[in-house]
PDB file of N, CA and C in Angstrom:
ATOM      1  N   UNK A   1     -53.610  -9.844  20.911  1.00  0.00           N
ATOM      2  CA  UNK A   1     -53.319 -10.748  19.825  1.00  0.00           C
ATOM      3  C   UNK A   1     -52.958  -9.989  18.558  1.00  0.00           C
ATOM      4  N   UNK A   2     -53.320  -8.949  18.067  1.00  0.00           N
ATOM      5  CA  UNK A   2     -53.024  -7.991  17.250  1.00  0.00           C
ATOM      6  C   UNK A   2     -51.986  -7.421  17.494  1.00  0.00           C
ATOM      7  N   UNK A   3     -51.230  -7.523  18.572  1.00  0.00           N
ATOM      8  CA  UNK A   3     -49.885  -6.302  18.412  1.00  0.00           C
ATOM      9  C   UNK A   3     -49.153  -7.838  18.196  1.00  0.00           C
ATOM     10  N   UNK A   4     -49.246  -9.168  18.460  1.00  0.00           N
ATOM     11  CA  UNK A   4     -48.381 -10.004  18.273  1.00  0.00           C
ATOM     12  C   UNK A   4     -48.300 -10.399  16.459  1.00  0.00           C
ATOM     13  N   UNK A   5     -49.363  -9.916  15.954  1.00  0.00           N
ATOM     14  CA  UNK A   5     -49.797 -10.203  14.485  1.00  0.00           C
ATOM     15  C   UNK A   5     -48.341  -9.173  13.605  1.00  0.00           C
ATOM     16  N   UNK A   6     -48.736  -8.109  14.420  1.00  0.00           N
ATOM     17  CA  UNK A   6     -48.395  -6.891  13.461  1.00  0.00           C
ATOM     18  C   UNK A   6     -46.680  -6.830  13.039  1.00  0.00           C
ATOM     19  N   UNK A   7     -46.210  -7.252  14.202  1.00  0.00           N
ATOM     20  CA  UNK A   7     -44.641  -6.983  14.017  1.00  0.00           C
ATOM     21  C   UNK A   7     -44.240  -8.357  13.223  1.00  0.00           C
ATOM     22  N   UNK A   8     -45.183  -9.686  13.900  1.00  0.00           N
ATOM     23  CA  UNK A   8     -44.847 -10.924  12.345  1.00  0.00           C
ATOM     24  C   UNK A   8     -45.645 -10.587  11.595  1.00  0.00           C
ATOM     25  N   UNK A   9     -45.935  -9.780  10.831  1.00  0.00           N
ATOM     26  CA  UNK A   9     -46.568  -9.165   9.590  1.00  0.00           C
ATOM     27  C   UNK A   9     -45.210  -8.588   8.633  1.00  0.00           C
ATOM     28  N   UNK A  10     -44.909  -7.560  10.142  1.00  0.00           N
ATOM     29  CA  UNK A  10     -43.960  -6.096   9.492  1.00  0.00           C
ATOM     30  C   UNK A  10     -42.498  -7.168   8.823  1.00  0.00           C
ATOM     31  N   UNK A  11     -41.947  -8.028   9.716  1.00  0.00           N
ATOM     32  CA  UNK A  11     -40.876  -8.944   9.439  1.00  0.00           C
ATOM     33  C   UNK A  11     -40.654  -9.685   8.290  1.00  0.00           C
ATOM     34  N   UNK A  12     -42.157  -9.976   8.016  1.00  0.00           N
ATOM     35  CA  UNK A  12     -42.202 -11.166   7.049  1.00  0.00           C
ATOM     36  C   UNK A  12     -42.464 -10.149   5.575  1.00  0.00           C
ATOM     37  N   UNK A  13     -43.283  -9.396   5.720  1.00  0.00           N
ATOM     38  CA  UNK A  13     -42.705  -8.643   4.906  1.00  0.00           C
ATOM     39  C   UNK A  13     -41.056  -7.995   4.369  1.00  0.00           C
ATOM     40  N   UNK A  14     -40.679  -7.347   5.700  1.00  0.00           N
ATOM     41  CA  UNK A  14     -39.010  -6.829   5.701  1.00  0.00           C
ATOM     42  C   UNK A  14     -38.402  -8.011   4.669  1.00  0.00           C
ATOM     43  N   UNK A  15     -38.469  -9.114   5.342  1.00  0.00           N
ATOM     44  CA  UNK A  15     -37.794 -10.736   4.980  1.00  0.00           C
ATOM     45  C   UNK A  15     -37.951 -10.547   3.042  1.00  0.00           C
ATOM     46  N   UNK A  16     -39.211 -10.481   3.175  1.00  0.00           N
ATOM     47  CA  UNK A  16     -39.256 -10.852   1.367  1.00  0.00           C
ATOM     48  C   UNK A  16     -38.963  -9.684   0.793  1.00  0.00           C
ATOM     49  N   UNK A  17     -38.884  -8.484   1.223  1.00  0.00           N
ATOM     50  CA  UNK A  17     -38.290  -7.415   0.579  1.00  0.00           C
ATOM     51  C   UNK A  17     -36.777  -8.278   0.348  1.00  0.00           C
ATOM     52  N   UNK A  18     -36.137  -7.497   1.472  1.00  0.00           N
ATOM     53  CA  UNK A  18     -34.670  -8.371   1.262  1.00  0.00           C
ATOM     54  C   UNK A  18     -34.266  -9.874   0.731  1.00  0.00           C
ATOM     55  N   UNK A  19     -34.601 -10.376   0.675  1.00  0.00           N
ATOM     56  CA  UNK A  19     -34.926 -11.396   0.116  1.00  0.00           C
ATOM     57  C   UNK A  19     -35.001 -11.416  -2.225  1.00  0.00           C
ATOM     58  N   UNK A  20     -36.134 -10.191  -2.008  1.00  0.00           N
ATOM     59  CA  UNK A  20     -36.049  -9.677  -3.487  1.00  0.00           C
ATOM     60  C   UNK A  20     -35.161  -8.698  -3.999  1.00  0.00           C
ATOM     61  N   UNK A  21     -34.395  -8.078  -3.379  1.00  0.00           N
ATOM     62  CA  UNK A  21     -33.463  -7.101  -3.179  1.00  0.00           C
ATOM     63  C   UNK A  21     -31.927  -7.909  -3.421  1.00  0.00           C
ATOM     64  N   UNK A  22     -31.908  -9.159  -3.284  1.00  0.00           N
ATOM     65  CA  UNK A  22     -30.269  -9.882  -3.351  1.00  0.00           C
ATOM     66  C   UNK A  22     -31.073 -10.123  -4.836  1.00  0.00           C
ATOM     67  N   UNK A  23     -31.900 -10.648  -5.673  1.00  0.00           N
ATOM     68  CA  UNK A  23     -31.946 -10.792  -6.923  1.00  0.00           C
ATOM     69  C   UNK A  23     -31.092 -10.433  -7.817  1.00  0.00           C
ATOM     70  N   UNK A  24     -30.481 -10.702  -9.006  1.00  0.00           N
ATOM     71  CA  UNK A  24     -29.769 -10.038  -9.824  1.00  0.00           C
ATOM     72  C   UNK A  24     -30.365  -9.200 -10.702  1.00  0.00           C
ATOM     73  N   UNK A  25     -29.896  -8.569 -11.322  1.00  0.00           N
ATOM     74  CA  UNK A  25     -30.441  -7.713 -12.159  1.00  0.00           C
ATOM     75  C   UNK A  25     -29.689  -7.548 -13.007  1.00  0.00           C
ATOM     76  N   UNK A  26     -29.708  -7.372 -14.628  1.00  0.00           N
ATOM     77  CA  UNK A  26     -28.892  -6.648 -15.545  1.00  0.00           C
ATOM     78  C   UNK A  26     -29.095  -8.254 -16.449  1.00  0.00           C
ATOM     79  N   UNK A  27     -28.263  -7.472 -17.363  1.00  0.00           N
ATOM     80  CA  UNK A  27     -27.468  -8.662 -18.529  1.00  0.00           C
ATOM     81  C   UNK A  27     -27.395  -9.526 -17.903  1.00  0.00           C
ATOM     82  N   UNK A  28     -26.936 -10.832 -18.875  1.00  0.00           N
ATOM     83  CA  UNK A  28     -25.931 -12.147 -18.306  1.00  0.00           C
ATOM     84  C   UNK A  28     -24.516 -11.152 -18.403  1.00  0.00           C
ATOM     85  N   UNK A  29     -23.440 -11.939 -17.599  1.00  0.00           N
ATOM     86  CA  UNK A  29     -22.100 -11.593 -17.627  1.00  0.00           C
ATOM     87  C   UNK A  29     -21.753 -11.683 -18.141  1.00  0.00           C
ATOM     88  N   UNK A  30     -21.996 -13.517 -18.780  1.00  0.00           N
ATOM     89  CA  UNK A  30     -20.990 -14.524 -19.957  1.00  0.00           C
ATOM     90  C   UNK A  30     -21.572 -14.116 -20.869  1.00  0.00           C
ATOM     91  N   UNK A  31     -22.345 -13.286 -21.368  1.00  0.00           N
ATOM     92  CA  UNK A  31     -22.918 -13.238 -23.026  1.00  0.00           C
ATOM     93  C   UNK A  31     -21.932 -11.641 -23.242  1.00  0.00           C
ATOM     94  N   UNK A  32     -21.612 -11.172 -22.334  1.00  0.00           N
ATOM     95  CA  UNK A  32     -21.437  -9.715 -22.609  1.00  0.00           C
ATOM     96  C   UNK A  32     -19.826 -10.027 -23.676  1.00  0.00           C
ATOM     97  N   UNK A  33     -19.822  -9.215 -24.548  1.00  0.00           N
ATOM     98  CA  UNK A  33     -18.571  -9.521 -25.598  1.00  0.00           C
ATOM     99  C   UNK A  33     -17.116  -8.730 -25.257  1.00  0.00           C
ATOM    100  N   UNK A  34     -16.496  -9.740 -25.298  1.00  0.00           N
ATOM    101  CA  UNK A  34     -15.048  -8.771 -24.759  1.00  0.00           C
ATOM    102  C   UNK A  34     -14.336  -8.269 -26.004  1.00  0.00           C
ATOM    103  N   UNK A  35     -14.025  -6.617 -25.914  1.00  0.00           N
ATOM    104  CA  UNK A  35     -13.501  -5.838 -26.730  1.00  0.00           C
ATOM    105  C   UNK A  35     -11.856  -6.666 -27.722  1.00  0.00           C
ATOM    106  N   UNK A  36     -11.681  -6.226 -28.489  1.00  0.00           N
ATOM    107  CA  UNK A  36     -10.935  -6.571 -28.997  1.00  0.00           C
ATOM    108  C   UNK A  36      -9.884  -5.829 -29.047  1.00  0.00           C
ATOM    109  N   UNK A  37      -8.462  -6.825 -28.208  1.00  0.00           N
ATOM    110  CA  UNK A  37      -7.054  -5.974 -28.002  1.00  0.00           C
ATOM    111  C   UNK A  37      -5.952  -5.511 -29.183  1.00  0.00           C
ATOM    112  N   UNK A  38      -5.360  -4.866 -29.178  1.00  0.00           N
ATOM    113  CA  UNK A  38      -4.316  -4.971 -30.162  1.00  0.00           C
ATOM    114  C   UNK A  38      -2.964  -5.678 -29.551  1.00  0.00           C
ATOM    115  N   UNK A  39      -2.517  -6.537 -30.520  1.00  0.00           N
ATOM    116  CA  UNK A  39      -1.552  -7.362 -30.243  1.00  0.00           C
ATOM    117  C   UNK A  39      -0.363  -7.178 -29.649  1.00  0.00           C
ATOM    118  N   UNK A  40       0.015  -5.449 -30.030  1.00  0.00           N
ATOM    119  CA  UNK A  40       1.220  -5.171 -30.010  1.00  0.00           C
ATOM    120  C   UNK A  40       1.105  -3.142 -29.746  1.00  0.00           C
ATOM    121  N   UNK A  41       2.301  -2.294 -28.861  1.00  0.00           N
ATOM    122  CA  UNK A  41       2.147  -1.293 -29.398  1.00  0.00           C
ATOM    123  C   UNK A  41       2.707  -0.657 -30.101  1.00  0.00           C
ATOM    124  N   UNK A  42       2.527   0.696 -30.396  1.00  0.00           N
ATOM    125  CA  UNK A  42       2.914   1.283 -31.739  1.00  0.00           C
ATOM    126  C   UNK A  42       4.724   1.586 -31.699  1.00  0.00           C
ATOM    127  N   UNK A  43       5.621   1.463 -30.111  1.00  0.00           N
ATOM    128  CA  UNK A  43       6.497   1.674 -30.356  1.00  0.00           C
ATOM    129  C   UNK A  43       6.878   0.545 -30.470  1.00  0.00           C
ATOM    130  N   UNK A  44       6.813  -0.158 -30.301  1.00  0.00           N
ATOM    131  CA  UNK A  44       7.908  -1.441 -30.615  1.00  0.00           C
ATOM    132  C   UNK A  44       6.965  -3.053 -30.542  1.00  0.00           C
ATOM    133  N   UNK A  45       7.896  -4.047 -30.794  1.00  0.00           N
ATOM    134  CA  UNK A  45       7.145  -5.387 -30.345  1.00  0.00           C
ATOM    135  C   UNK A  45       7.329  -6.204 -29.448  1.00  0.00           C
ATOM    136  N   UNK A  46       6.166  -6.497 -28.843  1.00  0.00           N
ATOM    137  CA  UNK A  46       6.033  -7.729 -27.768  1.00  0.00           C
ATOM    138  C   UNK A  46       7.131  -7.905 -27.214  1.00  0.00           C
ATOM    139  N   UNK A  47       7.446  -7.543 -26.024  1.00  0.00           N
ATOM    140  CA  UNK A  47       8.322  -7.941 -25.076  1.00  0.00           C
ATOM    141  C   UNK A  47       8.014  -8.905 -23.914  1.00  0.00           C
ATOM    142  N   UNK A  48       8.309  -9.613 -23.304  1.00  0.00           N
ATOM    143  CA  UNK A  48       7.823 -10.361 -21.824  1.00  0.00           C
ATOM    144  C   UNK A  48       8.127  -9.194 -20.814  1.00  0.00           C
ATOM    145  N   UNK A  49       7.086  -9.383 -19.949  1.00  0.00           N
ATOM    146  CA  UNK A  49       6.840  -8.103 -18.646  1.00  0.00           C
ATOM    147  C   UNK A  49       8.428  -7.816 -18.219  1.00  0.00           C
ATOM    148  N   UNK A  50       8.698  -9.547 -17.578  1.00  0.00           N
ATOM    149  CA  UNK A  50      10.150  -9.103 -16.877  1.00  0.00           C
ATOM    150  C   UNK A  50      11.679  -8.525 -17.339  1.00  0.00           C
ATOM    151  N   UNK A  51      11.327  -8.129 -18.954  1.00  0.00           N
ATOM    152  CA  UNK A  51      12.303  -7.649 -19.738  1.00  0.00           C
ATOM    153  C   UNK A  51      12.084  -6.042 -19.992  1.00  0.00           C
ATOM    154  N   UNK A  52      10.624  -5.635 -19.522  1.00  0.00           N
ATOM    155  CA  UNK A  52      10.302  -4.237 -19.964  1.00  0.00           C
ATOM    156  C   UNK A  52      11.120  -3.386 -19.213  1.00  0.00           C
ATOM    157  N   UNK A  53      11.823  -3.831 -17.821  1.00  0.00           N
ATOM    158  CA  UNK A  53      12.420  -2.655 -17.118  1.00  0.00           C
ATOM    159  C   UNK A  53      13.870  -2.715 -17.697  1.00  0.00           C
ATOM    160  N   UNK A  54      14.507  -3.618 -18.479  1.00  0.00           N
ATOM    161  CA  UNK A  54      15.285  -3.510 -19.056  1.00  0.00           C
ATOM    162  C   UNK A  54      15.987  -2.023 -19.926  1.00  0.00           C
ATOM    163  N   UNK A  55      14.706  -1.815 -20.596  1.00  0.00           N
ATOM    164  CA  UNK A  55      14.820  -0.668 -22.091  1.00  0.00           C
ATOM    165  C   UNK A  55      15.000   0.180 -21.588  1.00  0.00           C
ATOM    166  N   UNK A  56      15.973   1.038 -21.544  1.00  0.00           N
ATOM    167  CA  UNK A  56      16.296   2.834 -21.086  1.00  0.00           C
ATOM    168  C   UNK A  56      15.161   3.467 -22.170  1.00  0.00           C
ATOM    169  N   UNK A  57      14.132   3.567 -21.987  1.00  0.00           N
ATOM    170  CA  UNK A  57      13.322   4.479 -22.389  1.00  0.00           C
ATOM    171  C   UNK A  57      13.567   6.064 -22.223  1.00  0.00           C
ATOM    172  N   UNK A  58      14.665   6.174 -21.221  1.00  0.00           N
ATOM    173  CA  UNK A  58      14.737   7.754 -21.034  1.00  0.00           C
ATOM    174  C   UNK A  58      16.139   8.024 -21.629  1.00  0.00           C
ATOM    175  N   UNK A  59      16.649   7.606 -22.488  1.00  0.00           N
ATOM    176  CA  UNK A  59      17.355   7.841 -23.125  1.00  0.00           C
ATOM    177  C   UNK A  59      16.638   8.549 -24.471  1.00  0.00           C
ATOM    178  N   UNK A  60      15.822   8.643 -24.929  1.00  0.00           N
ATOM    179  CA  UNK A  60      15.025   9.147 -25.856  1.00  0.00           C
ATOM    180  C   UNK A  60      14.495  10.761 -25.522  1.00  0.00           C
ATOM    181  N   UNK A  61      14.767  11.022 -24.456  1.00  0.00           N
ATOM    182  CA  UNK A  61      14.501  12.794 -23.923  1.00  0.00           C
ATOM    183  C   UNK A  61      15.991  13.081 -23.955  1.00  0.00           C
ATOM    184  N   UNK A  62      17.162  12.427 -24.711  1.00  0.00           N
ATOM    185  CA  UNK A  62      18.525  13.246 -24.833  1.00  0.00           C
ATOM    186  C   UNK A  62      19.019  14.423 -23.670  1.00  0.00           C
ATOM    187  N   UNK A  63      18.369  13.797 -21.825  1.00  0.00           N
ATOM    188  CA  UNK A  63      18.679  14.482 -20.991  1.00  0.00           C
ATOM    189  C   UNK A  63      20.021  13.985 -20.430  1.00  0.00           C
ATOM    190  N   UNK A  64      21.013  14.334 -20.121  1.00  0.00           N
ATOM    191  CA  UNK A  64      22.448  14.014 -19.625  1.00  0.00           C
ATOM    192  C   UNK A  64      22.195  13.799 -18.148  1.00  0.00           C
ATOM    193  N   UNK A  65      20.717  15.060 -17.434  1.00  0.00           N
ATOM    194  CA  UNK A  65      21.103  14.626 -15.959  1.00  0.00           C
ATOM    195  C   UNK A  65      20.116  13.462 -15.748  1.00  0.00           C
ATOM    196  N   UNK A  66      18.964  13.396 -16.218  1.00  0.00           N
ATOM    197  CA  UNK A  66      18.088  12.194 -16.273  1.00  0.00           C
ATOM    198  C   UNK A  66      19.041  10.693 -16.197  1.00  0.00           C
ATOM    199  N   UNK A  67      19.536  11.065 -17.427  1.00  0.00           N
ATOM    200  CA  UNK A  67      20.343   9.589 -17.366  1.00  0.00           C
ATOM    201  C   UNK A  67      21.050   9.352 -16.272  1.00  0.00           C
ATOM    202  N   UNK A  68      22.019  10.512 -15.838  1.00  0.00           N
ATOM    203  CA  UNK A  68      22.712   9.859 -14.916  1.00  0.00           C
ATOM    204  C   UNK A  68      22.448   9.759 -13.500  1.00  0.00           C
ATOM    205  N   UNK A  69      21.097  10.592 -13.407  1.00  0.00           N
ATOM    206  CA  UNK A  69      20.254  10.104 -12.025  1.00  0.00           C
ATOM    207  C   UNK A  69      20.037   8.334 -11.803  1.00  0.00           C
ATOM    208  N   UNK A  70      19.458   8.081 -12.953  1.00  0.00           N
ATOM    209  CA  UNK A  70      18.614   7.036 -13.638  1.00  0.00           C
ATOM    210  C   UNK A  70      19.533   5.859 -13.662  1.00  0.00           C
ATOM    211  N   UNK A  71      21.063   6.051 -13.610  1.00  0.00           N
ATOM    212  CA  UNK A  71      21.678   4.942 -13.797  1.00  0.00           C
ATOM    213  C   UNK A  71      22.907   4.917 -12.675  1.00  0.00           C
ATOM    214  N   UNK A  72      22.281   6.263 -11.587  1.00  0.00           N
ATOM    215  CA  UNK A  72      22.906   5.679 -10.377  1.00  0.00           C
ATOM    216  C   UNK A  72      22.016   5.311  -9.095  1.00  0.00           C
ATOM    217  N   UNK A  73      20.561   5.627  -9.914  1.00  0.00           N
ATOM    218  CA  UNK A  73      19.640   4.899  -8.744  1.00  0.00           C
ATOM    219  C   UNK A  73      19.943   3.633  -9.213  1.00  0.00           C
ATOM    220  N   UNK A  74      19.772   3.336 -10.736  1.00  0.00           N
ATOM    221  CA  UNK A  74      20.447   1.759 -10.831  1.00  0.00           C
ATOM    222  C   UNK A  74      21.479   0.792 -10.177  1.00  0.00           C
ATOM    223  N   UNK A  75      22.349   1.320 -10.323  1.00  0.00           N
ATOM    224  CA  UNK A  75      23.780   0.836  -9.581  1.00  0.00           C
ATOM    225  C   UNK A  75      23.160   0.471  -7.782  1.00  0.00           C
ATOM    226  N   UNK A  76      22.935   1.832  -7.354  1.00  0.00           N
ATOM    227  CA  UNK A  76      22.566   1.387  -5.916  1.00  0.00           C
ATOM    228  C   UNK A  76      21.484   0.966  -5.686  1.00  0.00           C
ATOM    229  N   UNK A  77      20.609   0.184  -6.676  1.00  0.00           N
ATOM    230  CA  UNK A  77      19.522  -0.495  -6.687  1.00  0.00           C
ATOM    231  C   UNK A  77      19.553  -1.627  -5.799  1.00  0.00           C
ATOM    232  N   UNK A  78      19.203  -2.284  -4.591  1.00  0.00           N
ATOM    233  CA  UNK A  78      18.934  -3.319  -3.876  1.00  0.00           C
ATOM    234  C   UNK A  78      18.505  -4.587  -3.846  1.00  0.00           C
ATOM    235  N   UNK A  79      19.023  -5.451  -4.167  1.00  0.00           N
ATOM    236  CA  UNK A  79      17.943  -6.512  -4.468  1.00  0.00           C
ATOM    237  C   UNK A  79      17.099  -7.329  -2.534  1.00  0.00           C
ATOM    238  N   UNK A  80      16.105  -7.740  -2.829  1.00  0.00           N
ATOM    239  CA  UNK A  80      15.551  -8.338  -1.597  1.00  0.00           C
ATOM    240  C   UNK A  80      16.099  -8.590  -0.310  1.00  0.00           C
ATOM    241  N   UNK A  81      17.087  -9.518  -0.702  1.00  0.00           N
ATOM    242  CA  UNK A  81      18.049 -10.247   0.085  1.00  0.00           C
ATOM    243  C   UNK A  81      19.040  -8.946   0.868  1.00  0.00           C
ATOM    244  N   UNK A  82      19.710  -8.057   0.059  1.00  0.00           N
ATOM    245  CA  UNK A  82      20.661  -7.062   0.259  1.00  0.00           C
ATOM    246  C   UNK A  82      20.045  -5.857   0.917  1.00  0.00           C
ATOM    247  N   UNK A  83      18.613  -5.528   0.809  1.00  0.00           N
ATOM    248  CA  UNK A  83      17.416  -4.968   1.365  1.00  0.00           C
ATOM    249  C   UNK A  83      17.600  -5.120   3.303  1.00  0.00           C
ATOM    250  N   UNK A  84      16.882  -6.983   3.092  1.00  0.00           N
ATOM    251  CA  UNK A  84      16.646  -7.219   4.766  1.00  0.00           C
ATOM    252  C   UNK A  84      17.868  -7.095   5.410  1.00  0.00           C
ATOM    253  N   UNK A  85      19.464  -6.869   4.585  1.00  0.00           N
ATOM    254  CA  UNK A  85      20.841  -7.169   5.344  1.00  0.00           C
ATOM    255  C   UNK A  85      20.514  -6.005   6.272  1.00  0.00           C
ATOM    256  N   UNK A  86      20.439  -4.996   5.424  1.00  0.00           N
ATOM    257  CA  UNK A  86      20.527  -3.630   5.367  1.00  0.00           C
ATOM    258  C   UNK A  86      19.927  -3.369   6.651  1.00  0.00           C
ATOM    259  N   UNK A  87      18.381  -3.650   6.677  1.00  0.00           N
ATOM    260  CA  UNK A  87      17.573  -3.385   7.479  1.00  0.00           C
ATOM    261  C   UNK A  87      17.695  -4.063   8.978  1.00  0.00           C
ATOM    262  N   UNK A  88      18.214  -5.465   8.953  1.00  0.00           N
ATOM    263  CA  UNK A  88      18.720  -6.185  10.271  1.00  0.00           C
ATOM    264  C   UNK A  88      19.986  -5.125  10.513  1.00  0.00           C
ATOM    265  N   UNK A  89      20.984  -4.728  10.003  1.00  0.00           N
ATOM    266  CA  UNK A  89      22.079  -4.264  10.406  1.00  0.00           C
ATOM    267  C   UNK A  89      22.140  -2.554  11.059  1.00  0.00           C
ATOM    268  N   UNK A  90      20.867  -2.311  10.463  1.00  0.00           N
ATOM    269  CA  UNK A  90      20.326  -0.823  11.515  1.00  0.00           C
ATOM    270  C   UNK A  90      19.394  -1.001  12.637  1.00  0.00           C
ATOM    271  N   UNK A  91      19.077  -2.283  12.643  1.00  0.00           N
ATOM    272  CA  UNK A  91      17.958  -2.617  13.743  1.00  0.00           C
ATOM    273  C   UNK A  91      18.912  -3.107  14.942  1.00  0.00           C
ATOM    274  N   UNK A  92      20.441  -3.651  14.764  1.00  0.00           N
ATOM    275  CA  UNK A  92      21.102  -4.241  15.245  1.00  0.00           C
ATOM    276  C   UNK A  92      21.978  -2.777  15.929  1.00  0.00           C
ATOM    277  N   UNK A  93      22.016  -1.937  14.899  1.00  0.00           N
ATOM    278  CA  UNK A  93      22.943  -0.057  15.562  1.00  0.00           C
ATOM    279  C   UNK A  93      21.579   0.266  16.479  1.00  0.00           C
ATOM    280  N   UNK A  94      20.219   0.529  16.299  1.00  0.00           N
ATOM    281  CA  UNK A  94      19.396   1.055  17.155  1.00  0.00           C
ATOM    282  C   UNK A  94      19.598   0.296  18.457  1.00  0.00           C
ATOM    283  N   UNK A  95      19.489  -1.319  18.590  1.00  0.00           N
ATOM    284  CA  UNK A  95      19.755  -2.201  19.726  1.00  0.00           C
ATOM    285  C   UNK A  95      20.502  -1.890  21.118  1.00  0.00           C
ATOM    286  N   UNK A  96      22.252  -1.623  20.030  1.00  0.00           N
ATOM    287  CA  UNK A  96      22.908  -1.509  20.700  1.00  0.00           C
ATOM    288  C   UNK A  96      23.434   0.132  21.284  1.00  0.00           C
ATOM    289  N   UNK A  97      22.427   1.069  20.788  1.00  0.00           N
ATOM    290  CA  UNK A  97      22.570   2.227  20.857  1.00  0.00           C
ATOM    291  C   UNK A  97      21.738   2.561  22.350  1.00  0.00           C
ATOM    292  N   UNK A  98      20.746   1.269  22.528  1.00  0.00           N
ATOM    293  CA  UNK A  98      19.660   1.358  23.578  1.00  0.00           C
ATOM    294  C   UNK A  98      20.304   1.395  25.318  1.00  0.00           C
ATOM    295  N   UNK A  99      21.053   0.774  25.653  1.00  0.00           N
ATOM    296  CA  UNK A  99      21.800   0.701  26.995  1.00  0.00           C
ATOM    297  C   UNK A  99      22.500   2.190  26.960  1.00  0.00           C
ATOM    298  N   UNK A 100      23.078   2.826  25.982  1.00  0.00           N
ATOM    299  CA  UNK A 100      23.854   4.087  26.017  1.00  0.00           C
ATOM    300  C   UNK A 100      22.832   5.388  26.404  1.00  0.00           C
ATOM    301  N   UNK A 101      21.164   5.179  25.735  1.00  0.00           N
ATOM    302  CA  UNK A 101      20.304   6.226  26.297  1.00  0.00           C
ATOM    303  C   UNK A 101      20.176   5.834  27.660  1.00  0.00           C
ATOM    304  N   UNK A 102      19.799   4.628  27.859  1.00  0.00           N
ATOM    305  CA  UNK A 102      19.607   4.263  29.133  1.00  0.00           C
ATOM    306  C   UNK A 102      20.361   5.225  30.180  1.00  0.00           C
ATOM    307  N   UNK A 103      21.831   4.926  30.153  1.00  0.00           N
ATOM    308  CA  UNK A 103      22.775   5.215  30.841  1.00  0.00           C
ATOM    309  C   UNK A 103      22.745   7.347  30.737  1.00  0.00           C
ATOM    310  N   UNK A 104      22.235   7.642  29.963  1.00  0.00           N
ATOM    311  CA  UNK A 104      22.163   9.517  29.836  1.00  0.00           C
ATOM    312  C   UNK A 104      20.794   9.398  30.073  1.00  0.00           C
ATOM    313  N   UNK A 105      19.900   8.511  30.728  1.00  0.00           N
ATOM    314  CA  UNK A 105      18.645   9.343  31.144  1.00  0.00           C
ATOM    315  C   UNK A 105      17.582   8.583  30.833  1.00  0.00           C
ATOM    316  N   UNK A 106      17.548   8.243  29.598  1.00  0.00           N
ATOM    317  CA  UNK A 106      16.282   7.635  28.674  1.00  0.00           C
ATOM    318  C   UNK A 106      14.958   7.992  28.278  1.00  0.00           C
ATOM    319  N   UNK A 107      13.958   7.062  28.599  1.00  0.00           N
ATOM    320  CA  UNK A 107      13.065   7.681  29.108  1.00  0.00           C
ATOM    321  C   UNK A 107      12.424   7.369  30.790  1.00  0.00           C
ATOM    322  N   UNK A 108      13.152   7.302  31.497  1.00  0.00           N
ATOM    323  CA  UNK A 108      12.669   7.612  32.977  1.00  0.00           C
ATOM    324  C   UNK A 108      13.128   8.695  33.518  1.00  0.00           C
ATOM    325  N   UNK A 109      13.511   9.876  33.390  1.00  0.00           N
ATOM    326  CA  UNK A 109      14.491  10.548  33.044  1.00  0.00           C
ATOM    327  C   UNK A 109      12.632  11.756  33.027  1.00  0.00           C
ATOM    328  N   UNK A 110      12.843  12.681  34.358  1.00  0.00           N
ATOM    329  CA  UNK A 110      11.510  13.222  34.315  1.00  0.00           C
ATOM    330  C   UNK A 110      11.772  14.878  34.845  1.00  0.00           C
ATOM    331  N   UNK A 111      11.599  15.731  34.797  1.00  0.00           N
ATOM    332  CA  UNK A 111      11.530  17.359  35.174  1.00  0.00           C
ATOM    333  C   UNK A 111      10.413  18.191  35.576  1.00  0.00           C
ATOM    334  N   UNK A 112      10.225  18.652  36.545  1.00  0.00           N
ATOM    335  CA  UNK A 112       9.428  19.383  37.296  1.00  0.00           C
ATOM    336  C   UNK A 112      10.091  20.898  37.403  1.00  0.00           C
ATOM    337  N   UNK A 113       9.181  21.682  38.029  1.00  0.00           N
ATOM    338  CA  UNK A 113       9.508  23.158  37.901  1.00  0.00           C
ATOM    339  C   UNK A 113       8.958  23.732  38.926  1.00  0.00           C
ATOM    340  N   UNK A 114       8.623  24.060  40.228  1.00  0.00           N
ATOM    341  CA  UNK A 114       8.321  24.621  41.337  1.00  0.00           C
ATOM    342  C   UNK A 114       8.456  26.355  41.490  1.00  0.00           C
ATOM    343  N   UNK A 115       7.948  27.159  41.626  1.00  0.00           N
ATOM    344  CA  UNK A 115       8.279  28.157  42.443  1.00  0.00           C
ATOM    345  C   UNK A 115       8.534  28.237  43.484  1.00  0.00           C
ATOM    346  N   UNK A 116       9.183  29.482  43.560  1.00  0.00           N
ATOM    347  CA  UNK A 116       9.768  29.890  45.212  1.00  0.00           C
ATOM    348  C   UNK A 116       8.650  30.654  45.655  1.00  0.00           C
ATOM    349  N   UNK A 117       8.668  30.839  47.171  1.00  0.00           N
ATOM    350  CA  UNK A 117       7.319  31.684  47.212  1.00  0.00           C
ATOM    351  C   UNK A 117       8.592  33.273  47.242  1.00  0.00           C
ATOM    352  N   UNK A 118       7.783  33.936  47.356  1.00  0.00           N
ATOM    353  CA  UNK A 118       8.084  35.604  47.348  1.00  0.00           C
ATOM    354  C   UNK A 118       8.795  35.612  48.791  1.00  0.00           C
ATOM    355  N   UNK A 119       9.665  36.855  48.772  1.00  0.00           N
ATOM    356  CA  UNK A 119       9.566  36.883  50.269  1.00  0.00           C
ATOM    357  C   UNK A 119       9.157  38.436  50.860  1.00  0.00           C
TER     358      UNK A 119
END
């Protein structure tokens, strides 16, 4: 009757440990005070997000090759749509590239190496 005591002893203990262990602890959350932002930064003012990639900011390092890296990754810049063309139209060359391995071997296409005996 004692070894049946001991382990619902050990449990019920375990239980209220864990049990006191999910408790919270610390501050409230909602009382804690949120810092105060500045409105604006020091180079310029308030823009909307989707206008920030607009500004050639690297025009301001007066680099000639910067820029013109910078404004021919632009040009061949992709949008979404022109992206998946892209990507269906090489999935469509791998496709049809597939019957041509076939036909030189593929992968069933297997090599072994034997010796001769001596004579």
């Amino acid at each position: 009757m004692t070894l049946v005591r001991k382990p619902v002893a050990a449990l019920s203990w375990a239980a209220l440990l864990l049990s006191t262990a999910c408790a919270a602890v610390g501050p409230d959350p909602s009382a804690v005070p949120t810092p105060a932002l500045q409105a604006s930064f020091a180079e310029g003012a308030a823009v909307p997000v989707g206008q920030v990639g607009t500004q050639a900011f690297w025009r301001g390092y007066n680099d000639a090759t910067l820029t013109r890296l910078i404004e021919t990754g632009l040009a061949t810049n992709l949008d979404i749509l022109a992206a998946n063309e892209r990507i269906r139209a090489a999935q469509a060359d791998v496709a049809a590239t597939q019957p041509l391995a076939a036909q030189l071997g593929g992968d069933s296409a297997s090599a072994s190496r034997t010796r001769a005996p001596r004579a």
